[in-house]
N, C-alpha and C. Protein backbone atom coordinates (compact mmCIF):
# COMPACT_ATOMS: atom_id res chain seq x y z
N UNK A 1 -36.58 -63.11 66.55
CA UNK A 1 -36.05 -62.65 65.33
C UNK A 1 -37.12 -62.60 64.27
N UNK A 2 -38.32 -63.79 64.16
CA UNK A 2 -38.80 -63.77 63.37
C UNK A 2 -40.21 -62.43 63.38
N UNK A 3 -40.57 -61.87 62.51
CA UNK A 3 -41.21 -60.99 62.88
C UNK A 3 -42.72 -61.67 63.31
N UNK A 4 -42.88 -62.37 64.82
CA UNK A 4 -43.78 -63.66 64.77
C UNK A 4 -45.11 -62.35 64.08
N UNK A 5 -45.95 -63.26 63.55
CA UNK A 5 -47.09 -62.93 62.41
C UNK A 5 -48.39 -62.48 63.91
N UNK A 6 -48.78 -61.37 63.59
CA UNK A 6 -50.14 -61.17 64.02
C UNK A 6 -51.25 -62.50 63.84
N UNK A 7 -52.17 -62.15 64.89
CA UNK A 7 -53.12 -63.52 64.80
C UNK A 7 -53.95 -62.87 63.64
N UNK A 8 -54.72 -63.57 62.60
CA UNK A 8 -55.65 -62.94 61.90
C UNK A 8 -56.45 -62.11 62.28
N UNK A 9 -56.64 -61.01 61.63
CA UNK A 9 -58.04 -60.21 62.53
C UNK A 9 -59.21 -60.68 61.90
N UNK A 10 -60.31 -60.35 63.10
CA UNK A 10 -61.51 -61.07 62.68
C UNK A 10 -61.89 -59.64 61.22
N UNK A 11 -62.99 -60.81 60.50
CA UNK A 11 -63.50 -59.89 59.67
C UNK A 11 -63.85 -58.68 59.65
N UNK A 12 -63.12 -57.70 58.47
CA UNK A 12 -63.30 -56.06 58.63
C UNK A 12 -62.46 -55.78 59.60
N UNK A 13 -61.90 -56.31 60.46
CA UNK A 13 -60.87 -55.31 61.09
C UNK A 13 -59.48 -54.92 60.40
N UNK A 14 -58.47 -54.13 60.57
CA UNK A 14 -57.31 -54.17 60.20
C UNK A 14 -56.40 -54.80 60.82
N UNK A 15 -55.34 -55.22 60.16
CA UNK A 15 -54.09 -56.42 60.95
C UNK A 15 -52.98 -55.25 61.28
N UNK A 16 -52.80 -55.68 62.44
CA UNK A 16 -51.90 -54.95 63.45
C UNK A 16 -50.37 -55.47 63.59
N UNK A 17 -49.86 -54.55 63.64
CA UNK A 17 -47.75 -55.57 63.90
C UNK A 17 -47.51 -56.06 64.65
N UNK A 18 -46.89 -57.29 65.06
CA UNK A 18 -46.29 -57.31 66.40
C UNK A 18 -45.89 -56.82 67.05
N UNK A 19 -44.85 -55.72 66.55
CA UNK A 19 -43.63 -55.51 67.34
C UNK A 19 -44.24 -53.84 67.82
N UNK A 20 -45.55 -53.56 67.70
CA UNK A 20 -45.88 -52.49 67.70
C UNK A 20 -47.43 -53.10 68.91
N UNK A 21 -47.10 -52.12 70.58
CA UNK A 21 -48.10 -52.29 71.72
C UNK A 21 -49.39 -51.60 71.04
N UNK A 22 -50.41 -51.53 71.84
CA UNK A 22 -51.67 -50.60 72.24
C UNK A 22 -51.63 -49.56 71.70
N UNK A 23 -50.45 -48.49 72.63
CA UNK A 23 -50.24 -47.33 72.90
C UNK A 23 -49.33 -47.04 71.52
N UNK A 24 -49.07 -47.74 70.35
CA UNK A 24 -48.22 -47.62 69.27
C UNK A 24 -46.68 -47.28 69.74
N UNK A 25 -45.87 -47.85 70.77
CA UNK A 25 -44.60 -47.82 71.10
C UNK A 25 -44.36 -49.38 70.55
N UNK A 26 -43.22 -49.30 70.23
CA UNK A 26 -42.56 -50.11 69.89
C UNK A 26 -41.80 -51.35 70.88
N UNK A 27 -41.88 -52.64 70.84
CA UNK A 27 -41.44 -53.63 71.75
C UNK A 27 -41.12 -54.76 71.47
N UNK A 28 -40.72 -55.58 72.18
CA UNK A 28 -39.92 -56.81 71.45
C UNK A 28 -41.47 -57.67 71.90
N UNK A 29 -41.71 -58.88 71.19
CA UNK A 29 -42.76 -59.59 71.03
C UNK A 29 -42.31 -60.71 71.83
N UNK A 30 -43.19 -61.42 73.22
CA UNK A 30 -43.17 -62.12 73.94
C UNK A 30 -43.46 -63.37 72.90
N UNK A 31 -42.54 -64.27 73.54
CA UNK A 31 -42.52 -65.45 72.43
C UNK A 31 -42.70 -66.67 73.60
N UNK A 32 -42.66 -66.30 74.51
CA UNK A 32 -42.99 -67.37 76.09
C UNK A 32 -43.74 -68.27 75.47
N UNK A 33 -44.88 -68.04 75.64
CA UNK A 33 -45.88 -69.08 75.18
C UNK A 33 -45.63 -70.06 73.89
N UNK A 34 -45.18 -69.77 73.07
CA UNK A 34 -44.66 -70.46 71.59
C UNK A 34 -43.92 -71.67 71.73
N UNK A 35 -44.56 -72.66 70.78
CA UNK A 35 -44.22 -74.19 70.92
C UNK A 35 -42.86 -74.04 70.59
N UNK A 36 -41.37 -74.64 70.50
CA UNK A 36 -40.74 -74.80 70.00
C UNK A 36 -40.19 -75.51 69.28
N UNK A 37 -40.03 -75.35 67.91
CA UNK A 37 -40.03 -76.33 66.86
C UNK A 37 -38.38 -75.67 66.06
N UNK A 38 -38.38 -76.91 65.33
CA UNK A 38 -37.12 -76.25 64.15
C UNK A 38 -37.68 -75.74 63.16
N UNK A 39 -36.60 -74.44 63.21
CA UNK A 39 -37.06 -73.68 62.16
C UNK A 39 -35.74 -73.54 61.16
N UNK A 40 -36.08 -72.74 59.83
CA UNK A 40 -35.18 -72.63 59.21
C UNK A 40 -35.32 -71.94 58.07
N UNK A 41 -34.71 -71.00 57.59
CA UNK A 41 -34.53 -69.63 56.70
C UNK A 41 -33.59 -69.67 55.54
N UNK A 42 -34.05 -69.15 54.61
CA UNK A 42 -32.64 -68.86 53.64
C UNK A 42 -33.67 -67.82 53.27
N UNK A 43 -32.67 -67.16 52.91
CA UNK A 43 -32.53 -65.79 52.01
C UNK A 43 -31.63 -65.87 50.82
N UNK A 44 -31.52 -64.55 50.13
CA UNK A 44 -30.71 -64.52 48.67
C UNK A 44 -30.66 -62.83 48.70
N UNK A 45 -29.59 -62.98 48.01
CA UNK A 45 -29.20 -61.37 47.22
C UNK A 45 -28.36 -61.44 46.62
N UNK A 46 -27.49 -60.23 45.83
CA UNK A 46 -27.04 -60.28 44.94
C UNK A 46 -26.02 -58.89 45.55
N UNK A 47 -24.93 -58.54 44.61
CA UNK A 47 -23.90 -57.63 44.40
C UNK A 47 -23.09 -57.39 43.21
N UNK A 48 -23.94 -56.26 42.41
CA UNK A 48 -23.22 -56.24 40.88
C UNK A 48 -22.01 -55.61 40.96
N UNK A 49 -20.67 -56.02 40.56
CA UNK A 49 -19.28 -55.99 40.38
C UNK A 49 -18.59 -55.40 39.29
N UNK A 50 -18.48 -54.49 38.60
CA UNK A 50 -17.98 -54.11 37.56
C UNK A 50 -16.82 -55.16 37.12
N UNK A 51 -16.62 -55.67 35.89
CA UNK A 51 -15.94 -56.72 34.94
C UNK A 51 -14.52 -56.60 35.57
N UNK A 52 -13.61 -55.15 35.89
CA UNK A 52 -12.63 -55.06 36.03
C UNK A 52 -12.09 -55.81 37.02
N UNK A 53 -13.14 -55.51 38.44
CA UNK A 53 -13.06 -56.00 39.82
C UNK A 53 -13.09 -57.47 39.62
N UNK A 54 -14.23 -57.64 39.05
CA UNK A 54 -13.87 -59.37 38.90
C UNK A 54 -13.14 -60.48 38.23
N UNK A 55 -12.14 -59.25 37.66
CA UNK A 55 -10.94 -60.24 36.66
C UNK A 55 -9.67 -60.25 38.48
N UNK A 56 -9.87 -59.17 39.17
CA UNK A 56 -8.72 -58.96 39.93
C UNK A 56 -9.12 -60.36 40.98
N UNK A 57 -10.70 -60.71 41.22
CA UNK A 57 -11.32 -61.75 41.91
C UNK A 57 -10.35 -62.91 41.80
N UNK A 58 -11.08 -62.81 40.17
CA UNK A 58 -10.76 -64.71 39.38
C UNK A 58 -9.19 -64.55 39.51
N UNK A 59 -8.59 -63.59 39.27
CA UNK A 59 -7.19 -63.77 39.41
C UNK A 59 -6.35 -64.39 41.01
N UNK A 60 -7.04 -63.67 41.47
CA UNK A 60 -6.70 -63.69 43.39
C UNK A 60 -5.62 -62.56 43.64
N UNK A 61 -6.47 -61.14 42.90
CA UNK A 61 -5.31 -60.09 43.33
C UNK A 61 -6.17 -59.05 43.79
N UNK A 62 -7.26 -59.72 44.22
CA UNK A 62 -7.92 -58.21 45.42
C UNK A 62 -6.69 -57.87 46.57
N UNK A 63 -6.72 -56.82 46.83
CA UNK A 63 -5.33 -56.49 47.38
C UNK A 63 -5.86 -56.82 49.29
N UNK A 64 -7.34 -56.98 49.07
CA UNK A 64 -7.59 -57.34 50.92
C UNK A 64 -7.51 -59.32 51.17
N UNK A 65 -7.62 -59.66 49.70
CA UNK A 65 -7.54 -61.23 49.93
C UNK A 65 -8.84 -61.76 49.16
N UNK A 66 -8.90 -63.00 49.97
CA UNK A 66 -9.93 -63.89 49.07
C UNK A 66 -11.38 -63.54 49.65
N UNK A 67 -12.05 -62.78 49.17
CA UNK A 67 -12.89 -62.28 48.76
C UNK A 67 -14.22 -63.17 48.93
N UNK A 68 -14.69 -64.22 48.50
CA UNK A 68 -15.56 -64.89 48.73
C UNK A 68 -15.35 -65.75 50.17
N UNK A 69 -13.70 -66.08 50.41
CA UNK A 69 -14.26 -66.75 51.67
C UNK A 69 -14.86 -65.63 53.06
N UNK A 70 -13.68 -64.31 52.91
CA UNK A 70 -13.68 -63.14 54.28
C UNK A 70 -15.14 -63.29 54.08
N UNK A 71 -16.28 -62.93 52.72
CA UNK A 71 -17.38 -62.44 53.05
C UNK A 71 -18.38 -63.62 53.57
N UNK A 72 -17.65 -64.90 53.22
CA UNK A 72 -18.63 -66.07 53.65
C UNK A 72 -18.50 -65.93 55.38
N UNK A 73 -17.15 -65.51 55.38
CA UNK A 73 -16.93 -65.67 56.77
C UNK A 73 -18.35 -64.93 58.01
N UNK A 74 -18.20 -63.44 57.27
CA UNK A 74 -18.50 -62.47 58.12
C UNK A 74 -19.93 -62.64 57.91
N UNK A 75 -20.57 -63.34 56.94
CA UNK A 75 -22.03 -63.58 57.01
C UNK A 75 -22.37 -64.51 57.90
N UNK A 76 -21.70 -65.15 58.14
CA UNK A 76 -21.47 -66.47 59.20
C UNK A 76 -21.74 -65.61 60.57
N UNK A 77 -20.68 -64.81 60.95
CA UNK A 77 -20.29 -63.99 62.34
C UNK A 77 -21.85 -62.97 62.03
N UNK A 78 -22.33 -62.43 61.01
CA UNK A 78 -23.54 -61.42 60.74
C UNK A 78 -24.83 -62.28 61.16
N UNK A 79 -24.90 -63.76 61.10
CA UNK A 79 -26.14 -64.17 61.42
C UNK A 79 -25.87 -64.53 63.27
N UNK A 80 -25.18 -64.65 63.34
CA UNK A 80 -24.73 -65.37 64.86
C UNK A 80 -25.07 -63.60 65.55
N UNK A 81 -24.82 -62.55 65.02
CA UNK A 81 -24.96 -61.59 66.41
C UNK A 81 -26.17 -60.57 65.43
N UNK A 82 -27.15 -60.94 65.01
CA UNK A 82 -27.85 -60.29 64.57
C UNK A 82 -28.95 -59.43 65.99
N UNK A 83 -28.79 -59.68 66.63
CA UNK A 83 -29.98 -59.56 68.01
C UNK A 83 -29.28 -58.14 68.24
N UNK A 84 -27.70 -58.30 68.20
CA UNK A 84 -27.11 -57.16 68.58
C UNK A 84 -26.94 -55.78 67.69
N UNK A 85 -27.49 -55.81 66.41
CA UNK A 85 -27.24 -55.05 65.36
C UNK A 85 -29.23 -54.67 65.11
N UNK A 86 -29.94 -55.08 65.26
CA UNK A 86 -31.68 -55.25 65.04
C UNK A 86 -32.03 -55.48 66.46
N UNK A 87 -32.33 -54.32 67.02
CA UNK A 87 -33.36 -53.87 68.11
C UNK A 87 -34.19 -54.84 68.78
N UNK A 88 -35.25 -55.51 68.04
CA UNK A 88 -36.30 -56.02 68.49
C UNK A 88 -36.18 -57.67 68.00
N UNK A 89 -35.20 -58.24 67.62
CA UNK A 89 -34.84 -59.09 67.27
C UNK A 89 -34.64 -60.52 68.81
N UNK A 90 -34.88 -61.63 68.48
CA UNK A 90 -34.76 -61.83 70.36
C UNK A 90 -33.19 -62.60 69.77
N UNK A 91 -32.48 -63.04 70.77
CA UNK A 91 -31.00 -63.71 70.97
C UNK A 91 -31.56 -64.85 70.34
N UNK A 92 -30.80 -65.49 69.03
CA UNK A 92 -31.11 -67.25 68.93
C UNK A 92 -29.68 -67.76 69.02
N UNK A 93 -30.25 -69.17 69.83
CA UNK A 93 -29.39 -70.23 69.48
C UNK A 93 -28.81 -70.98 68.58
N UNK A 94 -28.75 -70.31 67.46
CA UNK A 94 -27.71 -71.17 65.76
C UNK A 94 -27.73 -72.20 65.79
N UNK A 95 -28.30 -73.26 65.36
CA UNK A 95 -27.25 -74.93 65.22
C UNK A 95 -26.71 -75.20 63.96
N UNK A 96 -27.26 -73.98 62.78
CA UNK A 96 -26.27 -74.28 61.61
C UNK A 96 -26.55 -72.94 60.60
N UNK A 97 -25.11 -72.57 60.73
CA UNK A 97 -25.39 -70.99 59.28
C UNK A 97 -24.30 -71.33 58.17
N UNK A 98 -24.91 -71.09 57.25
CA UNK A 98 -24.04 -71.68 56.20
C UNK A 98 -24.40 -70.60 54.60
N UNK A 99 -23.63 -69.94 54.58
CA UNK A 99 -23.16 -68.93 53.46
C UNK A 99 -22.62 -69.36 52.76
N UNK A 100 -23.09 -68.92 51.42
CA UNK A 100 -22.41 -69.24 49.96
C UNK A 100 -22.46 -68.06 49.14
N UNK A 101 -21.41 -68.16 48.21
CA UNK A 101 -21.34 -66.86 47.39
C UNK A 101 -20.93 -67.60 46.35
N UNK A 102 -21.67 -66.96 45.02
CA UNK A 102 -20.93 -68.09 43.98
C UNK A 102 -20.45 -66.48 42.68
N UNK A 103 -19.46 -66.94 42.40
CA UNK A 103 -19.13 -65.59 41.22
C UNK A 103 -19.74 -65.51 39.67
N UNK A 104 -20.16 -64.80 39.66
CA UNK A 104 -20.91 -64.92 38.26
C UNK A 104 -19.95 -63.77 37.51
N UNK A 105 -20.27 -63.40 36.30
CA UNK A 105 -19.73 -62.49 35.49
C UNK A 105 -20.27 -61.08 35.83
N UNK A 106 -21.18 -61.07 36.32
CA UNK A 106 -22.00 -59.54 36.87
C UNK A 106 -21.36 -59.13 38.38
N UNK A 107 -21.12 -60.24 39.41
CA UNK A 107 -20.60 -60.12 40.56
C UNK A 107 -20.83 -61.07 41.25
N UNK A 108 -21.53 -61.32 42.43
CA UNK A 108 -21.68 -62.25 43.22
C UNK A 108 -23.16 -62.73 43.61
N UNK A 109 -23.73 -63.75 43.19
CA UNK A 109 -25.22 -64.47 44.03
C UNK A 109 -24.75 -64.72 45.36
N UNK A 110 -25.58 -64.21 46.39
CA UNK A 110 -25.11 -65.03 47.91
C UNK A 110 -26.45 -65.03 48.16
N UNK A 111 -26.26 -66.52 49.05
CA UNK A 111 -27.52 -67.22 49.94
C UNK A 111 -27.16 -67.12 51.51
N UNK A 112 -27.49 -67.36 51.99
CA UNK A 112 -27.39 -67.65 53.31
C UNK A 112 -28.90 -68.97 53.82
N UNK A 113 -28.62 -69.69 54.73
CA UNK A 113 -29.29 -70.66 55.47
C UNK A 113 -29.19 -70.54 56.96
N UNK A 114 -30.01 -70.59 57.49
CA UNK A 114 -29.47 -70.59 59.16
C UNK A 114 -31.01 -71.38 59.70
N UNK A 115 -30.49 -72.10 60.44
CA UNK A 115 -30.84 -73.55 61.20
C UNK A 115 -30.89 -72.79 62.93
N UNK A 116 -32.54 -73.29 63.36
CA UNK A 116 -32.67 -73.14 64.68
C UNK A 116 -33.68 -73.75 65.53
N UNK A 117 -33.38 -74.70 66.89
CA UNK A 117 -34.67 -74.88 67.51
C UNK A 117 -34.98 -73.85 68.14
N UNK A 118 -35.91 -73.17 68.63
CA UNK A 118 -36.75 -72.44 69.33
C UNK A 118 -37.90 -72.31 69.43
N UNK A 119 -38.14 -70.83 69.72
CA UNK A 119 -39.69 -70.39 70.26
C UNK A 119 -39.76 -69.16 68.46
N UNK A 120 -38.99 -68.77 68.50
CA UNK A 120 -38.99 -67.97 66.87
C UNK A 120 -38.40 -68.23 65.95
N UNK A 121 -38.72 -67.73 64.77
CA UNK A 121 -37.73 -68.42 62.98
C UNK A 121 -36.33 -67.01 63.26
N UNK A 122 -36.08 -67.66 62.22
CA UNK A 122 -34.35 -67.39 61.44
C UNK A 122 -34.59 -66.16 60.71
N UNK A 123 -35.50 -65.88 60.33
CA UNK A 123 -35.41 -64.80 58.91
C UNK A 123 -34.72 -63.75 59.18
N UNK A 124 -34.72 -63.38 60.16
CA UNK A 124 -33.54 -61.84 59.90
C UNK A 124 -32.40 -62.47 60.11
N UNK A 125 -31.78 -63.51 60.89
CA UNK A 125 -30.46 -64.09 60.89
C UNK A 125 -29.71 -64.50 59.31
N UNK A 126 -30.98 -65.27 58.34
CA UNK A 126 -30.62 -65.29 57.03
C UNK A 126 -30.14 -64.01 56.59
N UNK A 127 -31.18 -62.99 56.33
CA UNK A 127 -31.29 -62.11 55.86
C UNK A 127 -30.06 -61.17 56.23
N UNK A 128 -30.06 -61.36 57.65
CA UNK A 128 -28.76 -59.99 57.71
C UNK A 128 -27.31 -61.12 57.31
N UNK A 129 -26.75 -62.02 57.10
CA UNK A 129 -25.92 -62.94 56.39
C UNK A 129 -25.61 -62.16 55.64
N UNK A 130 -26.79 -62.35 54.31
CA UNK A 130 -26.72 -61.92 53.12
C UNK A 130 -26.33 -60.37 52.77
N UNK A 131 -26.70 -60.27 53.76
CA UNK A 131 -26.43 -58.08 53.98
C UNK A 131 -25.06 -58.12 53.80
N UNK A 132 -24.80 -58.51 55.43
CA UNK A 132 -22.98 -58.35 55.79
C UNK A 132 -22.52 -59.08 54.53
N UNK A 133 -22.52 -60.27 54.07
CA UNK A 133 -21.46 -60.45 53.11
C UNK A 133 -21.74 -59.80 52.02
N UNK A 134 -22.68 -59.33 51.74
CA UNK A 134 -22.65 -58.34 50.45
C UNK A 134 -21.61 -56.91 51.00
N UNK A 135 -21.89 -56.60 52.03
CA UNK A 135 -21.11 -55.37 52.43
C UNK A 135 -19.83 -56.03 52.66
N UNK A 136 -19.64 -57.07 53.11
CA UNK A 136 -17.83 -57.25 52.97
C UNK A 136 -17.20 -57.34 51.74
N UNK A 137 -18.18 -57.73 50.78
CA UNK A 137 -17.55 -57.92 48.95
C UNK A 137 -17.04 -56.64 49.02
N UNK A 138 -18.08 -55.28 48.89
CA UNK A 138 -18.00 -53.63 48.95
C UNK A 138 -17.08 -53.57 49.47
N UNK A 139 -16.53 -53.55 50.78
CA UNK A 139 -15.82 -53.00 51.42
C UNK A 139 -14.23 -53.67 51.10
N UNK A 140 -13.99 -55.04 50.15
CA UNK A 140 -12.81 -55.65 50.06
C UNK A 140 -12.83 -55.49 48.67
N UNK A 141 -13.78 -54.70 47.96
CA UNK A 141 -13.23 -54.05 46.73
C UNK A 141 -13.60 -53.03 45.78
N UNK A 142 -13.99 -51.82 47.13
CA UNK A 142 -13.97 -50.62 46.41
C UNK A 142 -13.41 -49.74 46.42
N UNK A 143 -11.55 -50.23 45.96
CA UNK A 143 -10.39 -49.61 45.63
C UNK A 143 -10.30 -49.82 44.39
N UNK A 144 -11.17 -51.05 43.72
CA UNK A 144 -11.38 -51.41 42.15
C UNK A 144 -12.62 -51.08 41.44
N UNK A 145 -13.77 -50.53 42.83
CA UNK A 145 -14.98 -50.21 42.22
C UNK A 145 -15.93 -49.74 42.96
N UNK A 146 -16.07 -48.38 43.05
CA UNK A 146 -16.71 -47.98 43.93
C UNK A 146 -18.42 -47.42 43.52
N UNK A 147 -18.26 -47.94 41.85
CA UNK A 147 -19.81 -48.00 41.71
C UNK A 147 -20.84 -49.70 41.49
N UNK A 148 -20.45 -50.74 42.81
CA UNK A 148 -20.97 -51.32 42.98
C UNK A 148 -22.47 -51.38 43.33
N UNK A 149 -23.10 -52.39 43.52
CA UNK A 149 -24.99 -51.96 43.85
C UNK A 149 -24.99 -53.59 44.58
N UNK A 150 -25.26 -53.26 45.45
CA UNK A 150 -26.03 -54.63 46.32
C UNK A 150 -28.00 -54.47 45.93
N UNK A 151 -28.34 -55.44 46.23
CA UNK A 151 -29.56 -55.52 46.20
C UNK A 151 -30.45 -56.95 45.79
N UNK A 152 -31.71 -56.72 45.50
CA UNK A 152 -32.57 -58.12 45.60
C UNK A 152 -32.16 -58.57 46.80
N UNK A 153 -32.27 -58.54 47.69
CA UNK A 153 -31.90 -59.12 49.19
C UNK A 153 -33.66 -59.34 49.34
N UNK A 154 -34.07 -60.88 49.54
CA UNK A 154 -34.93 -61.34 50.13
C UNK A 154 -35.18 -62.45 50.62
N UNK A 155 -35.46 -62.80 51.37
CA UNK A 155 -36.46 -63.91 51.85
C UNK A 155 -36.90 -65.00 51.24
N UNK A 156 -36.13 -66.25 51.02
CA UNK A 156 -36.76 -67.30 50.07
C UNK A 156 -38.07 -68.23 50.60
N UNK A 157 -37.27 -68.82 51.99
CA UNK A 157 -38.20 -69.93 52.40
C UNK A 157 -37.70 -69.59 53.96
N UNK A 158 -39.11 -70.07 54.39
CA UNK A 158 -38.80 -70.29 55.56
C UNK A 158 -39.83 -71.25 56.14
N UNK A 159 -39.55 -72.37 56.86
CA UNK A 159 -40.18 -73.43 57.54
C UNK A 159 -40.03 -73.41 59.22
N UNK A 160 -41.19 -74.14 59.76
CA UNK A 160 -41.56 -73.92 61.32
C UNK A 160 -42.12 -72.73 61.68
N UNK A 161 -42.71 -72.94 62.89
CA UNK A 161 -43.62 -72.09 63.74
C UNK A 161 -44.73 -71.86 63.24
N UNK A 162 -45.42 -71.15 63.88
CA UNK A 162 -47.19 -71.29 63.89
C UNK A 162 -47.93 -70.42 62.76
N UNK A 163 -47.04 -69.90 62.58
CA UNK A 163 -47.65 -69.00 60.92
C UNK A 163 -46.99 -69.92 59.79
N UNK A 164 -46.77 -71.06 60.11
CA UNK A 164 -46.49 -72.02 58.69
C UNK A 164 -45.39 -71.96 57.88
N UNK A 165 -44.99 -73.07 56.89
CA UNK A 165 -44.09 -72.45 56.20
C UNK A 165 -44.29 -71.35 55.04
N UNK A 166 -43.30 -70.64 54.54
CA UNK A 166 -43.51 -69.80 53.60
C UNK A 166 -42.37 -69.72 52.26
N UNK A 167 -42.49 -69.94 51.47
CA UNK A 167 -41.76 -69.86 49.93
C UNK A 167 -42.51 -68.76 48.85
N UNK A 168 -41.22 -67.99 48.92
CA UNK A 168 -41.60 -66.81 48.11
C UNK A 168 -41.70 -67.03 46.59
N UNK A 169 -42.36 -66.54 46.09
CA UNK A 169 -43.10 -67.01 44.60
C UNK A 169 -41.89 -66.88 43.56
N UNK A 170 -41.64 -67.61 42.70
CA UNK A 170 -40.71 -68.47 41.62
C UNK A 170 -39.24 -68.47 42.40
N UNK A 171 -39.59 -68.68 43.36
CA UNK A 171 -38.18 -69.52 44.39
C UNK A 171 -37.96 -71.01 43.79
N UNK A 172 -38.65 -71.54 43.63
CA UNK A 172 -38.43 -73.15 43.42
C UNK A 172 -38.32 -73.19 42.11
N UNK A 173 -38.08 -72.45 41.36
CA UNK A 173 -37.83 -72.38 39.83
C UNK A 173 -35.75 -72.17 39.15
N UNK A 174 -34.88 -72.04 40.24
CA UNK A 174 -33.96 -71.76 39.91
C UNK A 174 -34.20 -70.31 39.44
N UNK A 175 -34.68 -69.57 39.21
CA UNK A 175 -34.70 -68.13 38.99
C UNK A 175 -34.04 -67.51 39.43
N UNK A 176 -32.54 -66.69 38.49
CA UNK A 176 -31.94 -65.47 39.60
C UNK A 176 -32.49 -64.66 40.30
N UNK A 177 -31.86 -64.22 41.00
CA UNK A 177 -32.57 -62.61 41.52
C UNK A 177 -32.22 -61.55 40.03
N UNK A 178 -33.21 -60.76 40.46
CA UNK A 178 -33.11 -59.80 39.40
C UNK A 178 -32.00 -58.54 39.62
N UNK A 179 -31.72 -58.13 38.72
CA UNK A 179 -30.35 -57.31 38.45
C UNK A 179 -30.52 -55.85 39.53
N UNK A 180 -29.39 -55.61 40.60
CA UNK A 180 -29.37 -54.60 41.11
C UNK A 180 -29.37 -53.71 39.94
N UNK A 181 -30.08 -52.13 40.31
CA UNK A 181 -29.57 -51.09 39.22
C UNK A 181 -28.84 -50.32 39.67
N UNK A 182 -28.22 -49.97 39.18
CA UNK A 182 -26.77 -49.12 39.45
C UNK A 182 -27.48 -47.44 38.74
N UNK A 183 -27.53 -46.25 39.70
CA UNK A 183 -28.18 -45.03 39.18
C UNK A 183 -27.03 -44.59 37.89
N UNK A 184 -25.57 -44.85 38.22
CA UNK A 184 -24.90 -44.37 37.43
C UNK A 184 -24.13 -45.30 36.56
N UNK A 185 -25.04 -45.20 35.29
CA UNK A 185 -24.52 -46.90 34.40
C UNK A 185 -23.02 -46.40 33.82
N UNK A 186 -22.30 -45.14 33.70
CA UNK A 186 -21.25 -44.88 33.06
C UNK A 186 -20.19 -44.94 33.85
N UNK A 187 -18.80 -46.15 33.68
CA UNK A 187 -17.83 -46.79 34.43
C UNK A 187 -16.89 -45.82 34.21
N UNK A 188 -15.83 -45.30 35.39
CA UNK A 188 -15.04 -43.97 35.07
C UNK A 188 -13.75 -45.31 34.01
N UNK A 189 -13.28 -44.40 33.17
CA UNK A 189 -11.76 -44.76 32.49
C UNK A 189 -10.50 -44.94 33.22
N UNK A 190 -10.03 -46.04 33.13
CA UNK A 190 -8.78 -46.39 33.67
C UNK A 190 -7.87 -45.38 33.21
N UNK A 191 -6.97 -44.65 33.49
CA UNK A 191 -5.99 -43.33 33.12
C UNK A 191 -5.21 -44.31 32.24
C-alpha cells in the first residue's frame, strides 16, 4: 500500500518510482524482503457543507440518516478493501481503523488512522478512509446540497518502515486544513 520509497540515487542521478519497472510498465513493488514492523497512518480532509445542509445535520433530519456515523462507517469498510479499489496497492492486514468526523459550521473535518504489522505502511488505507467518508457525507446529502467541495485530503503522519517516519509540516500545530474552494460561490434560493 505504502508507496515503499525508492532507494536514494547516487549523486546526479534522477530518483525513479517504485511502482514503475526498467521497461517503464507499471507493477506492484515486491515487498518480500522488507523487515516487518508496525506501522501507522493518519490522514485528514475536509468537506465544505452549505449552512442549510448542516442545520438538517444538527437537527437529525438528513432524510438518509445519521450522517456522521454511515460515513464513519464506510471509511472504516474504505480502508479495509482499499487493495481492491487501487491497483498496485498490496492486501493489508488492519489491526485498527478508526474514523472520525467532527461537524464544524463549514461542514465536516475527517481523520482517519489505520494501524498495521507488516512488510508495508497504511497511507493509502488512511487516505482512501478519508475519501470514502467524505463521499458518503456527498452522497447522504446532496438532496440539500449539491454544491458541496471535498478536499485538503492529505497525509499527516506516518510511522514505521525503512524510509522512516514522516509528519507533514504544521501537522503538530492543531492547524485546520485549509478551506476546500467551491468554483461556484453563489448558493441557488430556496423557492
Amino acid at each position: 500500500m505504502t508507496r515503499t520509497r525508492a532507494r536514494k540515487p547516487a549523486q546526479g542521478a534522477a530518483p525513479r518510482l517504485s511502482h514503475v519497472d526498467a521497461q517503464g510498465s507499471a507493477r506492484m513493488v515486491d515487498v518480500s524482503d522488507k523487515a516487518i514492523t508496525v506501522r501507522e497512518a493518519v490522514a485528514r480532509g475536509r468537506i465544505d457543507v452549505c449552512p442549510e445542509a448542516m442545520r438538517l445535520v444538527r437537527a437529525g433530519r438528513a432524510k438518509k440518516g445519521p450522517v456522521s456515523e454511515v460515513a464513519r462507517l464506510a471509511g472504516v469498510l474504505a480502508a479495509k478493501r482499499t487493495a481492491e479499489a487501487i491497483p498496485l496497492c498490496h492486501p493489508l492486514l488492519l489491526e485498527h481503523v478508526d474514523v472520525e468526523l467532527r461537524a464544524e459550521s463549514w461542514g465536516f473535518a475527517i481523520e482517519a488512522r489505520v494501524r498495521t504489522t507488516g512488510r508495508t505502511g497504511a497511507e493509502m488505507e488512511a487516505l482512501h478512509a478519508v475519501a470514502l467518508a467524505a463521499l458518503t457525507v456527498y452522497d447522504m446529502l446532496k438532496a440539500a446540497d449539491k454544491t458541496m467541495v471535498i478536499g485538503a485530503l492529505h497525509l499527516v503522519r506516518k510511522t514505521g518502515g525503512a524510509s522512516g517516519d514522516f509528519t507533514a509540516p504544521g501537522a503538530g500545530s492543531g492547524r485546520r486544513a485549509p478551506r476546500a474552494t467551491r468554483t461556484d460561490t453563489k448558493r441557488p434560493r430556496k423557492p
